[in-house]
PDB file of N, CA and C in Angstrom:
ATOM      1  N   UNK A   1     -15.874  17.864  -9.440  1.00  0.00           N
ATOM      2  CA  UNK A   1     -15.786  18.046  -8.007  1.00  0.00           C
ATOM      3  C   UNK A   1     -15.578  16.706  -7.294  1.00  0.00           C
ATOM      4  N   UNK A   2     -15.963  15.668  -7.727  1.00  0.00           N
ATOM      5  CA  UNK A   2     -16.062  14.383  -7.384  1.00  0.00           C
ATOM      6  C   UNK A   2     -14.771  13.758  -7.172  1.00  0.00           C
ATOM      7  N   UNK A   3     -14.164  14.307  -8.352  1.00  0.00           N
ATOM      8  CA  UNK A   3     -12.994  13.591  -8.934  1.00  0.00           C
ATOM      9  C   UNK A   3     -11.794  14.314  -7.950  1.00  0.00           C
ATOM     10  N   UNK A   4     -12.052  15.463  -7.553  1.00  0.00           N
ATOM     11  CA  UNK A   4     -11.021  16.330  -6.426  1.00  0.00           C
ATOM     12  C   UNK A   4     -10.708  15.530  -5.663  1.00  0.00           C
ATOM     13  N   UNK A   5     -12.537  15.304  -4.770  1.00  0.00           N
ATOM     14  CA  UNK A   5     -12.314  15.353  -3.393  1.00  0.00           C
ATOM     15  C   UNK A   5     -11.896  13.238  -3.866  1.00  0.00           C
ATOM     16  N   UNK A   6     -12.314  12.782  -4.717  1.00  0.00           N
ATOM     17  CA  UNK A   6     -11.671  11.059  -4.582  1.00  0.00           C
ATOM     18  C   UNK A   6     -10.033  11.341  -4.746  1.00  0.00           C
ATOM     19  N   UNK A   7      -9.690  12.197  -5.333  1.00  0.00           N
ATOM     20  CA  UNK A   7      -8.045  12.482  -5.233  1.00  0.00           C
ATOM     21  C   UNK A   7      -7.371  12.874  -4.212  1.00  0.00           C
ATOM     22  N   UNK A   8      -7.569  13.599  -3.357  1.00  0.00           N
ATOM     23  CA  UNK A   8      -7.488  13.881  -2.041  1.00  0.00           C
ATOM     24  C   UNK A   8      -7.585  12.861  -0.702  1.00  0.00           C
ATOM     25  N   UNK A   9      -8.754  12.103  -0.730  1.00  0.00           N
ATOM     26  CA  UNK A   9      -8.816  11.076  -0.347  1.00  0.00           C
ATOM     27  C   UNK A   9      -7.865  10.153  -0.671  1.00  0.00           C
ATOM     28  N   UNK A  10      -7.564   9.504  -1.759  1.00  0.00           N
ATOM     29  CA  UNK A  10      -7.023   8.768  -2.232  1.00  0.00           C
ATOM     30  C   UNK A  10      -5.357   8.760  -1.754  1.00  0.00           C
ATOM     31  N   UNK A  11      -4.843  10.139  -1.868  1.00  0.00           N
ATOM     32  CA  UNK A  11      -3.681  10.748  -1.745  1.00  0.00           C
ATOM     33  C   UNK A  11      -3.398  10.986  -0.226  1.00  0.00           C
ATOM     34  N   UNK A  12      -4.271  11.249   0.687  1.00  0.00           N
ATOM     35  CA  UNK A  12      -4.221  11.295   2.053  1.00  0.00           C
ATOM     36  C   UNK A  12      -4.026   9.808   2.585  1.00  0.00           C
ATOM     37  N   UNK A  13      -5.021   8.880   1.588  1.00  0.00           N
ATOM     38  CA  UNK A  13      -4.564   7.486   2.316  1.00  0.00           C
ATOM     39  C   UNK A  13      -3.378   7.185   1.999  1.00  0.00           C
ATOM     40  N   UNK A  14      -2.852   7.443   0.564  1.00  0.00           N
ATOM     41  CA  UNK A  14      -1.532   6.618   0.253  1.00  0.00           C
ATOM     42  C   UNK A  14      -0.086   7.491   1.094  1.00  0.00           C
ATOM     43  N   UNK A  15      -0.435   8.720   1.495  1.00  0.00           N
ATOM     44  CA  UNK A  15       0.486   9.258   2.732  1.00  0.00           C
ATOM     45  C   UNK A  15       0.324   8.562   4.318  1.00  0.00           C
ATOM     46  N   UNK A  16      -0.485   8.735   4.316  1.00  0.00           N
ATOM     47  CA  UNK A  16      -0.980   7.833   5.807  1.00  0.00           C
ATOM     48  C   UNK A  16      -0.170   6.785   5.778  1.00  0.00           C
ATOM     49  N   UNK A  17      -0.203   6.207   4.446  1.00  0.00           N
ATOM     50  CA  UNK A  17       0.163   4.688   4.793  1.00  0.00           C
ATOM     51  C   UNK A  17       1.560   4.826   4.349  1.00  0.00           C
ATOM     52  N   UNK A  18       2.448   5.347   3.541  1.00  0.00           N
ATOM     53  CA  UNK A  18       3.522   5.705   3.462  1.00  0.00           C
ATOM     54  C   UNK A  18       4.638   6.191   4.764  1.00  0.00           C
ATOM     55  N   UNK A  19       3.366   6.949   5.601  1.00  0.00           N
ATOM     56  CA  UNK A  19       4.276   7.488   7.187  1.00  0.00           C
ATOM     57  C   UNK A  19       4.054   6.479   7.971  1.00  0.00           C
ATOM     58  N   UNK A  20       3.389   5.662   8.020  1.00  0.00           N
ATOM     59  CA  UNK A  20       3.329   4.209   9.013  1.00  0.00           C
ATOM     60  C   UNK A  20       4.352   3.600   8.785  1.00  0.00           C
ATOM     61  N   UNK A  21       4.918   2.884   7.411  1.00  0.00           N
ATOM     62  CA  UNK A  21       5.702   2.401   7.432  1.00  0.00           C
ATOM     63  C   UNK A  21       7.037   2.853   6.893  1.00  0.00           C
ATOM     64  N   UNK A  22       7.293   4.362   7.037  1.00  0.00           N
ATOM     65  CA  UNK A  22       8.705   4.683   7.146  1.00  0.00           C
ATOM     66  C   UNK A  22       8.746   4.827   8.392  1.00  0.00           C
ATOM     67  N   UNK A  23       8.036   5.049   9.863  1.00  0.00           N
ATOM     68  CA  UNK A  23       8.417   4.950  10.839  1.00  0.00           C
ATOM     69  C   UNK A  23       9.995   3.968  11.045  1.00  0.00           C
ATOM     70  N   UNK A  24       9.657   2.591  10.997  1.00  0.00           N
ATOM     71  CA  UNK A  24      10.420   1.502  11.253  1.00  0.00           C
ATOM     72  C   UNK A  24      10.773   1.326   9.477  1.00  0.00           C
ATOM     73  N   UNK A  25      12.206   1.964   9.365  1.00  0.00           N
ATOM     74  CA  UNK A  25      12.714   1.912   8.052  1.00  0.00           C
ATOM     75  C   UNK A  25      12.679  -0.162   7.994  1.00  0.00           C
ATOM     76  N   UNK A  26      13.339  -0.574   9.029  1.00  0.00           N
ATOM     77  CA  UNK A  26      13.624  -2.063   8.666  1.00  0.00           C
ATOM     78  C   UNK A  26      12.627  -2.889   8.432  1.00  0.00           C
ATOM     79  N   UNK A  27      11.011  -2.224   8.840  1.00  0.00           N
ATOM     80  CA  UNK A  27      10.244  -3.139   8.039  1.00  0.00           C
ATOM     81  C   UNK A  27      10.119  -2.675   6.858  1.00  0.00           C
ATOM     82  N   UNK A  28      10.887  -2.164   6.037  1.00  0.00           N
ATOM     83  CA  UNK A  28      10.244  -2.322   4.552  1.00  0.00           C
ATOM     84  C   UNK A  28      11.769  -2.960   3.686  1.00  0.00           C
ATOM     85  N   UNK A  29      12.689  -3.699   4.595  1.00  0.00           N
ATOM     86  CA  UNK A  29      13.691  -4.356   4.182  1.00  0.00           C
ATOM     87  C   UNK A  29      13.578  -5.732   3.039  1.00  0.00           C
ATOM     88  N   UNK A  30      12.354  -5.790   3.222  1.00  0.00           N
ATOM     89  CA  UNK A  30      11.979  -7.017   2.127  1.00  0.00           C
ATOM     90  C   UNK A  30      11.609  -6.335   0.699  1.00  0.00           C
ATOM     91  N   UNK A  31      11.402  -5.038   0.904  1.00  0.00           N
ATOM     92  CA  UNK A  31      11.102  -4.364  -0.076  1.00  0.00           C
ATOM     93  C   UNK A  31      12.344  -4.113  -1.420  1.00  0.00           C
ATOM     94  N   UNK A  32      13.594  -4.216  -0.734  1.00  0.00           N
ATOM     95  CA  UNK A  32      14.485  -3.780  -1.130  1.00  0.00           C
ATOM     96  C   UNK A  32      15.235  -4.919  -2.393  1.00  0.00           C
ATOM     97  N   UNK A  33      15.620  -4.779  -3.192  1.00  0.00           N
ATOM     98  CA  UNK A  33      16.646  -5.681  -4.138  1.00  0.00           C
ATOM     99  C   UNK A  33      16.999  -6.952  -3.252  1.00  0.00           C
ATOM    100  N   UNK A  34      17.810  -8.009  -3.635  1.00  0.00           N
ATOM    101  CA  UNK A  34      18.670  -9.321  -2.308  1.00  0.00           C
ATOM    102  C   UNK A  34      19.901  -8.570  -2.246  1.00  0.00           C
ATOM    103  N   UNK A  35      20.407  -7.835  -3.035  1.00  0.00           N
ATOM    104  CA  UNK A  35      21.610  -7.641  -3.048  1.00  0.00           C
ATOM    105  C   UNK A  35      21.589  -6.330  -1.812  1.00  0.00           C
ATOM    106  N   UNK A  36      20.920  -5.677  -2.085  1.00  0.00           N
ATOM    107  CA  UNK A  36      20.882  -4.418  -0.854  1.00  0.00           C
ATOM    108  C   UNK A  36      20.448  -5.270   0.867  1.00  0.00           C
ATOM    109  N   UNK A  37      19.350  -6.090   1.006  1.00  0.00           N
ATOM    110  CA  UNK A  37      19.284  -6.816   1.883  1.00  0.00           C
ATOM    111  C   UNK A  37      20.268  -7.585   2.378  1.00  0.00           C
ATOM    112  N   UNK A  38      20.876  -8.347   1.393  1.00  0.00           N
ATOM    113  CA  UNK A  38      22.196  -9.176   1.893  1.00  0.00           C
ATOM    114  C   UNK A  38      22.969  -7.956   2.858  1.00  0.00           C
ATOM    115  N   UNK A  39      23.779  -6.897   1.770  1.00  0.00           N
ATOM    116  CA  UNK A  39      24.248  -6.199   2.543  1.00  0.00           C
ATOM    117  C   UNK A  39      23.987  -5.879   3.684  1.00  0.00           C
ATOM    118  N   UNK A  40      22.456  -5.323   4.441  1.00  0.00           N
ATOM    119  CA  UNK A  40      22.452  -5.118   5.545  1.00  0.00           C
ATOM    120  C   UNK A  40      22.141  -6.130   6.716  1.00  0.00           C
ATOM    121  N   UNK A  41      22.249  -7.307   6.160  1.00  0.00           N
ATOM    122  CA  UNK A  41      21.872  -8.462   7.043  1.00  0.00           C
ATOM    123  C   UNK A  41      23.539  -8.337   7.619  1.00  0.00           C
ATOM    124  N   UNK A  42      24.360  -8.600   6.455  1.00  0.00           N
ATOM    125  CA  UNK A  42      25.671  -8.045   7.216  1.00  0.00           C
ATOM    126  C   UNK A  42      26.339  -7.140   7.753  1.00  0.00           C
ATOM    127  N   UNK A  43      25.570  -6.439   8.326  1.00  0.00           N
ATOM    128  CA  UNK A  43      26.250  -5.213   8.851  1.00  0.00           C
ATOM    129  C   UNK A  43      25.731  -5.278  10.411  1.00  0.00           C
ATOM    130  N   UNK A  44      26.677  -5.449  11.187  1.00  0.00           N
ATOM    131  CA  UNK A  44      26.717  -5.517  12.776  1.00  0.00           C
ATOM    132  C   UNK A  44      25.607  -4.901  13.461  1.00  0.00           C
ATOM    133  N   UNK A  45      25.220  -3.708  12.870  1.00  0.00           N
ATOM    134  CA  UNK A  45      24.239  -3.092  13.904  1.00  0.00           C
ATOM    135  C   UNK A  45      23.416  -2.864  13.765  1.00  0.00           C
ATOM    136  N   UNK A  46      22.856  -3.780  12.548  1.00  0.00           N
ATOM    137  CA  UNK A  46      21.178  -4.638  12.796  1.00  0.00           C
ATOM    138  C   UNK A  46      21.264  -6.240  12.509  1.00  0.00           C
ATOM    139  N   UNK A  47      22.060  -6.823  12.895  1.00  0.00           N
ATOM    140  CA  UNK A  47      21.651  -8.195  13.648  1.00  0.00           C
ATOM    141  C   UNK A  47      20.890  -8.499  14.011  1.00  0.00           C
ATOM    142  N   UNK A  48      20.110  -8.076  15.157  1.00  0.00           N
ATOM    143  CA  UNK A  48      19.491  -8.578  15.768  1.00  0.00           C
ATOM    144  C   UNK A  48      17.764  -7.575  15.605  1.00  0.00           C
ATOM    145  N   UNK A  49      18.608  -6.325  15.109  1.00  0.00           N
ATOM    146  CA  UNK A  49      16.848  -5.872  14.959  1.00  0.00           C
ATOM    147  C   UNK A  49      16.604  -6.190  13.282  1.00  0.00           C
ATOM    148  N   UNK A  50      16.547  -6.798  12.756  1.00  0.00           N
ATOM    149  CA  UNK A  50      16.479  -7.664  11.481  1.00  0.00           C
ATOM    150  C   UNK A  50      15.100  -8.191  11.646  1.00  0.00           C
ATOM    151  N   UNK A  51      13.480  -8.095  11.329  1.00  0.00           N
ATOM    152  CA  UNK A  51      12.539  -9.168  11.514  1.00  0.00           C
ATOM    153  C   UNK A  51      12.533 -10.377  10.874  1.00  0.00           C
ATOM    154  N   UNK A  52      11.595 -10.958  10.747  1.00  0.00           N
ATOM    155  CA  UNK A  52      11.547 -12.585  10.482  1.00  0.00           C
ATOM    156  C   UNK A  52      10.865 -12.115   9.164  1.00  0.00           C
ATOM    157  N   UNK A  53      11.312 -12.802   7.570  1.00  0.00           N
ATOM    158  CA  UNK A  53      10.225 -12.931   6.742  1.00  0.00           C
ATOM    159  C   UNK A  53       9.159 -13.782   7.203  1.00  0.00           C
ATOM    160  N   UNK A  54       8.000 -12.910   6.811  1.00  0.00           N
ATOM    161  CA  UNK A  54       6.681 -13.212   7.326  1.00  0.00           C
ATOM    162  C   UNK A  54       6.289 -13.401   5.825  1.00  0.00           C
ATOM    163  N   UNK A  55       4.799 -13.968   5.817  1.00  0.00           N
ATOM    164  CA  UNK A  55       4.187 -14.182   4.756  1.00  0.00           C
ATOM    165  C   UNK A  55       3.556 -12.825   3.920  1.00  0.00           C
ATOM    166  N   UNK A  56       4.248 -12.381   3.131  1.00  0.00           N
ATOM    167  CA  UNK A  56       4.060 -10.635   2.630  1.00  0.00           C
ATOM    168  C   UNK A  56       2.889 -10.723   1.665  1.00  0.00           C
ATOM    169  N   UNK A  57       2.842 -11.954   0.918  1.00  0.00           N
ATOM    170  CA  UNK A  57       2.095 -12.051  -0.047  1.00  0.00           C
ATOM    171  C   UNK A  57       0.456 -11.867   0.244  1.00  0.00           C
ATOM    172  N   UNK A  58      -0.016 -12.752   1.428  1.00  0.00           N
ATOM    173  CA  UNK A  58      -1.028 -12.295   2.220  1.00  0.00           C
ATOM    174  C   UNK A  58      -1.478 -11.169   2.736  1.00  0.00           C
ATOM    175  N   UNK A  59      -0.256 -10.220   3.151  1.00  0.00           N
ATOM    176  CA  UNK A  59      -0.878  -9.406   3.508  1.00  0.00           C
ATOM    177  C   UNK A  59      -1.228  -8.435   2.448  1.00  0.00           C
ATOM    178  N   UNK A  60      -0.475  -8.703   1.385  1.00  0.00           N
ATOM    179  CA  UNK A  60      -0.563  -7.778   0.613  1.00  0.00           C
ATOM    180  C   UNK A  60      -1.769  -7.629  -1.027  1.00  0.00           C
ATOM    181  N   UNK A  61      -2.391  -9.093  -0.323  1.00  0.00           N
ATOM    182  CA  UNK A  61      -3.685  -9.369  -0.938  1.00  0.00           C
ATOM    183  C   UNK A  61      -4.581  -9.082  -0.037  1.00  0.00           C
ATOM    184  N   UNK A  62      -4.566  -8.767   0.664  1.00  0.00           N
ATOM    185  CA  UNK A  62      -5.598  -8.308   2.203  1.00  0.00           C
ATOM    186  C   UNK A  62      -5.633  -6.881   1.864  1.00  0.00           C
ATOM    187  N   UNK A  63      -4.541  -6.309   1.175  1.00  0.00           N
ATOM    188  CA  UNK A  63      -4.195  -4.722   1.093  1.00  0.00           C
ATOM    189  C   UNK A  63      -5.116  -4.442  -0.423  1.00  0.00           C
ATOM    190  N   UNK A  64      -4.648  -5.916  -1.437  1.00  0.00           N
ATOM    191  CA  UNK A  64      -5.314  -5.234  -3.072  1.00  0.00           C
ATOM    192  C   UNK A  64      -7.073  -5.137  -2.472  1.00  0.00           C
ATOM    193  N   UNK A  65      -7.680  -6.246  -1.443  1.00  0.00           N
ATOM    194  CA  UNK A  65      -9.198  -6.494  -1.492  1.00  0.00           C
ATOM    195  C   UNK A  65      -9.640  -5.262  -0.833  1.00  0.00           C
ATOM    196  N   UNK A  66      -9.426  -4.692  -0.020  1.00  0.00           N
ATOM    197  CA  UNK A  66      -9.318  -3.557   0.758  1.00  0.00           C
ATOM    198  C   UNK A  66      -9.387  -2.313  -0.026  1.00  0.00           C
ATOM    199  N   UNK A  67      -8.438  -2.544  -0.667  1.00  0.00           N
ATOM    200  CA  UNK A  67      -8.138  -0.793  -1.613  1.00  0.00           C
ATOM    201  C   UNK A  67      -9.502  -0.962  -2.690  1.00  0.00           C
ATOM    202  N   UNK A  68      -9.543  -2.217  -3.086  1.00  0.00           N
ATOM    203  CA  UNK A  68     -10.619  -2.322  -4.029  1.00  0.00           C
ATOM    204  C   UNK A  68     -11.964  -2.089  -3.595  1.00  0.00           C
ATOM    205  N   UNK A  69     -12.104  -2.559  -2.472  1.00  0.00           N
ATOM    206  CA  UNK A  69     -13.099  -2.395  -2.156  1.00  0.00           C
ATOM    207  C   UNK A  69     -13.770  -0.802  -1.569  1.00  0.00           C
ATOM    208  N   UNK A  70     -12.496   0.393  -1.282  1.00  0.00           N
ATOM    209  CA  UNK A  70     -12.923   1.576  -1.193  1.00  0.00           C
ATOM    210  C   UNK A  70     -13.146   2.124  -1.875  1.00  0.00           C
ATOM    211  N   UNK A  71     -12.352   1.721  -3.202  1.00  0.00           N
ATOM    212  CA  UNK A  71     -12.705   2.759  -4.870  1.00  0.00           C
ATOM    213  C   UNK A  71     -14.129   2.164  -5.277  1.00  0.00           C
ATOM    214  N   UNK A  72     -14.644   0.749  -5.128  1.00  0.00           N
ATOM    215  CA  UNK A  72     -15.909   0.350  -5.218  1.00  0.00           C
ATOM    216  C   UNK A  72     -17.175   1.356  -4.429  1.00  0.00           C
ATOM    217  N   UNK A  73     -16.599   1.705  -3.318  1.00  0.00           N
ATOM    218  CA  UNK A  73     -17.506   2.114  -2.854  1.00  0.00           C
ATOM    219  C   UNK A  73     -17.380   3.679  -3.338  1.00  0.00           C
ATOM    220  N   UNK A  74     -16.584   4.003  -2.965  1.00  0.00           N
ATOM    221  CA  UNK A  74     -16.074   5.709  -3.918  1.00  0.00           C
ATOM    222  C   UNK A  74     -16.807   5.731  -5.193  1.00  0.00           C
ATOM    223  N   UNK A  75     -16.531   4.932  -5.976  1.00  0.00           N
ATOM    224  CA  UNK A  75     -17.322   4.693  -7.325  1.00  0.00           C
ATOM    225  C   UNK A  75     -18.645   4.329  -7.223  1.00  0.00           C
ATOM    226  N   UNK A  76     -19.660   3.897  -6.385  1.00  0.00           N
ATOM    227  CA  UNK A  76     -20.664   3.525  -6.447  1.00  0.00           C
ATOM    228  C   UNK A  76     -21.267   4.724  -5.584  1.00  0.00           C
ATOM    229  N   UNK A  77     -20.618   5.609  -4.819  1.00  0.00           N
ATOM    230  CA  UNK A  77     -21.334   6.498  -4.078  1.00  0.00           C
ATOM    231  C   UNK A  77     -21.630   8.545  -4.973  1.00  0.00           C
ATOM    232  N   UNK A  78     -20.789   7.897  -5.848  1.00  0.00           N
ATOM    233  CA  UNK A  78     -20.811   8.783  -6.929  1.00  0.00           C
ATOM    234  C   UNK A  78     -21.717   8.556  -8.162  1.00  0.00           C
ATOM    235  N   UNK A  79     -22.412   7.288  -8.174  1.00  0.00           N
ATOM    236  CA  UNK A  79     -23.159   6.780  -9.148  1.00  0.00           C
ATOM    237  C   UNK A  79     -22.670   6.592 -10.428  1.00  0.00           C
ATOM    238  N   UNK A  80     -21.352   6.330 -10.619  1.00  0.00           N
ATOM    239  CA  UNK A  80     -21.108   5.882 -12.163  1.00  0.00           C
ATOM    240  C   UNK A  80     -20.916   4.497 -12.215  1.00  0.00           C
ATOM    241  N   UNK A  81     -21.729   3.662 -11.643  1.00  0.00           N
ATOM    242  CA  UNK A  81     -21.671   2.147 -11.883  1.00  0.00           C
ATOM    243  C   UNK A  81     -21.841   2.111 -13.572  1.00  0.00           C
ATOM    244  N   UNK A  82     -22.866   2.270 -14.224  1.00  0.00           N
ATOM    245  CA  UNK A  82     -22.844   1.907 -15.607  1.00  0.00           C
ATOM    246  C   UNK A  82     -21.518   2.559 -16.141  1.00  0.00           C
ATOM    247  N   UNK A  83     -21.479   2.037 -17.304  1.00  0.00           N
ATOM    248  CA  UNK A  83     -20.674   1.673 -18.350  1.00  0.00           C
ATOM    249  C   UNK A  83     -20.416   3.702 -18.679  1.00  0.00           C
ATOM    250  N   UNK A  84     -19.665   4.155 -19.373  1.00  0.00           N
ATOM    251  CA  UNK A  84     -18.969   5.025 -19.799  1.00  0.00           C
ATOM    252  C   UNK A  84     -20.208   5.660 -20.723  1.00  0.00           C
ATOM    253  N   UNK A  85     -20.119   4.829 -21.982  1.00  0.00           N
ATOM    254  CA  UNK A  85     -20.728   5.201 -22.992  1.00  0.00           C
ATOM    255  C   UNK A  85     -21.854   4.331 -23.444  1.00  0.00           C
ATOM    256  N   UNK A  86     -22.884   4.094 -22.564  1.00  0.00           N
ATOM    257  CA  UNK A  86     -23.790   3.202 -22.768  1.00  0.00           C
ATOM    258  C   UNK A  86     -25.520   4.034 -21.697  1.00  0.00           C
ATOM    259  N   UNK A  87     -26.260   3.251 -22.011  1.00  0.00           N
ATOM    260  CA  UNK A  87     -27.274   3.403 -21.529  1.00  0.00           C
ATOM    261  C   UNK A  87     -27.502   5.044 -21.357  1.00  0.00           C
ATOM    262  N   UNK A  88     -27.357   5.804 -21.956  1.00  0.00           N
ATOM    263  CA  UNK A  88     -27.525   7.154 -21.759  1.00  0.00           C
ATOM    264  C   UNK A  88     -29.208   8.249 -21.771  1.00  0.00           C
TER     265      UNK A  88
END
């Protein structure tokens, strides 16, 4: 039962956060190959709505401490901190 409702959860966040950022397809332009980016850097009619590379790497260690830190708590509120096959 545990394992449902952490899947659900889990799956509701990674949609949540999936529809945030397909809103604005062009922020996930860094996401893409150079060769697909090149292309649309050249194409007239996003010039100018093009953003600035920003520092992705940061944020996206702000994102691993974060996620970690909810399955920590998911996992600790379920009580399987010990080990698998130990202390029984």
């Amino acid at each position: 039962m545990i394992l449902a409702i952490e899947s659900i959860i889990l799956c509701l966040a990674f949609t949540l956060m999936v529809y945030l950022m397909s809103r604005d397809s062009l922020k996930q332009l860094y996401n893409y190959p150079p060769a697909i980016q090149e292309r649309v850097r050249s194409m007239e009619e996003y010039k100018d709505r093009i953003p600035i590379k920003k520092n992705k790497l940061f944020v996206k260690l702000i994102a691993c401490v974060l996620f970690t830190a909810v399955i920590s708590l998911i996992r600790d509120a379920k009580g399987t901190c010990r080990p698998a096959h130990g202390n029984e």
